[in-house]
Protein backbone atom coordinates (compact mmCIF):
# COMPACT_ATOMS: atom_id res chain seq x y z
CA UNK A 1 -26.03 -47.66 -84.59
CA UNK A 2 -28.85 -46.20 -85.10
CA UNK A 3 -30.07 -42.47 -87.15
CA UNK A 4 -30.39 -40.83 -83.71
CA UNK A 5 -28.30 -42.05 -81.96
CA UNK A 6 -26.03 -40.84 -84.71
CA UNK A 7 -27.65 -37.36 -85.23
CA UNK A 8 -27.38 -37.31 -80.86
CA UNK A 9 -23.71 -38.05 -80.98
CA UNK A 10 -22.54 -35.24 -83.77
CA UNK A 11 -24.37 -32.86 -81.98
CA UNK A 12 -22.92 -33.75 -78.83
CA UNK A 13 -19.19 -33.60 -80.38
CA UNK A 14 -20.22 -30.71 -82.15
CA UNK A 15 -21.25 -28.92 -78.81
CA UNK A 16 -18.07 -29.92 -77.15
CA UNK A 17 -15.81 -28.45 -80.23
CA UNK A 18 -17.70 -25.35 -79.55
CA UNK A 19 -17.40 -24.82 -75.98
CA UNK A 20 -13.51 -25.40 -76.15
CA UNK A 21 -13.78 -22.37 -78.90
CA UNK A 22 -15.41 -19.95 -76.69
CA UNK A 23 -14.20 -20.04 -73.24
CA UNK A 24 -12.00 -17.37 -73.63
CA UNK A 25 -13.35 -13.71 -74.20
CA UNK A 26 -10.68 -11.35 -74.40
CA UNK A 27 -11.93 -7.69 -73.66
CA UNK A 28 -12.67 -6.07 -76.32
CA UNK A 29 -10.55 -3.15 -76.80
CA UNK A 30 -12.95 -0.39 -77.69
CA UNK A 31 -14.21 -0.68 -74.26
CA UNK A 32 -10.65 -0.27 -72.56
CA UNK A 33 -9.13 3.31 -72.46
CA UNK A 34 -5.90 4.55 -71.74
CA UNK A 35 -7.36 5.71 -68.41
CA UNK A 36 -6.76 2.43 -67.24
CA UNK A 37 -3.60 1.61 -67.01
CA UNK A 38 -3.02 4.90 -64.73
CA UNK A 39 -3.69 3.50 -61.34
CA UNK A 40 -1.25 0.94 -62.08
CA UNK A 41 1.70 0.71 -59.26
CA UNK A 42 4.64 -1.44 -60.19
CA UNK A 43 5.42 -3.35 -57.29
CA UNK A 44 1.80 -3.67 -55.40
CA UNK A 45 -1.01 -4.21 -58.37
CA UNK A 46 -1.43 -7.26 -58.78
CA UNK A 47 -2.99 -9.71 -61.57
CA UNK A 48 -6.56 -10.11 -59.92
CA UNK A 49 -6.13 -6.00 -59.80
CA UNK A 50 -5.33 -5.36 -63.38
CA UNK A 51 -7.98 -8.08 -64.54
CA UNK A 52 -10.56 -6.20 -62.40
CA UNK A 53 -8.90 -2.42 -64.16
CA UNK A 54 -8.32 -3.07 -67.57
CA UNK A 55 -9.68 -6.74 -68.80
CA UNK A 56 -9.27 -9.89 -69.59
CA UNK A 57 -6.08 -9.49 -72.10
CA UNK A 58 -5.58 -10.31 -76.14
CA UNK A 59 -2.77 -12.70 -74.92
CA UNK A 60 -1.12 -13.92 -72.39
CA UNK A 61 2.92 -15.19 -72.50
CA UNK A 62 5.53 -16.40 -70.17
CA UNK A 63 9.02 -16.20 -70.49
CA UNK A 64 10.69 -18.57 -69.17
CA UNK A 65 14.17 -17.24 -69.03
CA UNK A 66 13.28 -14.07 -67.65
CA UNK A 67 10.63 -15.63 -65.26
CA UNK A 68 8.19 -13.39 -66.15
CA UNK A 69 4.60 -13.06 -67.86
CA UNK A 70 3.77 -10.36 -70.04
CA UNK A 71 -0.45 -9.50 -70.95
CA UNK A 72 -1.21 -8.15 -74.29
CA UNK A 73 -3.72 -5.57 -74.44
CA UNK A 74 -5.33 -3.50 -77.59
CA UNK A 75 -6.55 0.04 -76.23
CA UNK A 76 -8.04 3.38 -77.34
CA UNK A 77 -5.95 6.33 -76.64
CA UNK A 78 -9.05 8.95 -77.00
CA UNK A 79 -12.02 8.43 -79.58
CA UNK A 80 -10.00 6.86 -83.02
CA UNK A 81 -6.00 6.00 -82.02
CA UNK A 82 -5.55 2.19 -81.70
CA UNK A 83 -3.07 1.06 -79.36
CA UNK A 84 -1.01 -1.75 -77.75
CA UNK A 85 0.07 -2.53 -74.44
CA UNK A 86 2.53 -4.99 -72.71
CA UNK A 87 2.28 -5.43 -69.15
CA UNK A 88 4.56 -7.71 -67.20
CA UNK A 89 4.25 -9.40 -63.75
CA UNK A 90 7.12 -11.33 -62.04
CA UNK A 91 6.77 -14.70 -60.77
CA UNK A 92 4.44 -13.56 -57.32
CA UNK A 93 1.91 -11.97 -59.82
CA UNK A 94 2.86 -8.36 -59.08
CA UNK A 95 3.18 -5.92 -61.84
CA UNK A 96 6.49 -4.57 -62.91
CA UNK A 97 6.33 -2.32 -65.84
CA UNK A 98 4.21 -1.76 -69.26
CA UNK A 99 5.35 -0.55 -72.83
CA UNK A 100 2.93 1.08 -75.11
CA UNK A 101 2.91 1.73 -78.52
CA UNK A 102 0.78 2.19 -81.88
CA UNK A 103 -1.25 -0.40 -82.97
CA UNK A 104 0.93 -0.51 -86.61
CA UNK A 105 -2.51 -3.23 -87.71
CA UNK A 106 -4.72 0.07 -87.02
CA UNK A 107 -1.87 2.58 -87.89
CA UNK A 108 -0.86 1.46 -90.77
CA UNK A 109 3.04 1.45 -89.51
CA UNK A 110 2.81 5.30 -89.72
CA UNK A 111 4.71 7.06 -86.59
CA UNK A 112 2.83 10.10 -85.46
């Protein structure tokens, strides 16, 4: 094989290493505020609702047992306070219920 074709090849597998990294683009949570998760309704919102709301979530996790998926987001509660928030869907893609909490990586554990 050729020096180019070699060169061509690396940078093609290096391209396609780096597209599978960045595909997914989490919002970022300085730009999500506790504002909204208000307008969520358990029982009608639905995922396409809460994508278009709040974001694109930190992570997303099924349970298989409970036959439900719960979205991980990281939030500001006013200008500084870091937190996290759970939101689960049942198997139709309708919300049921959130928990919130501190952010104990931004918090430093400490309860207010």
């Amino acid at each position: 094989m050729s020096e180019s074709k070699r060169v061509l090849c690396a940078a093609v597998a290096a391209l396609a290493m780096l597209s599978g990294c960045t595909s997914y683009r989490p919002t970022p949570y300085y730009q999500i505020r506790e504002t909204a998760f208000v307008g969520l309704v358990p029982g009608v919102t639905t995922k396409d609702q809460v994508l278009e709301r709040v974001g694109v979530p930190l992570i997303e996790l099924y349970f298989w047992r409970l036959n439900e998926e719960v979205w991980e987001y990281r939030y500001l509660d006013g200008t500084v306070t870091v937190m996290l928030a759970w939101l689960s869907f049942d198997p139709n893609g309708v919300y049921k219920s959130a928990f919130h909490q501190l952010d104990p990586a931004y918090s430093g554990g400490v309860k207010r």
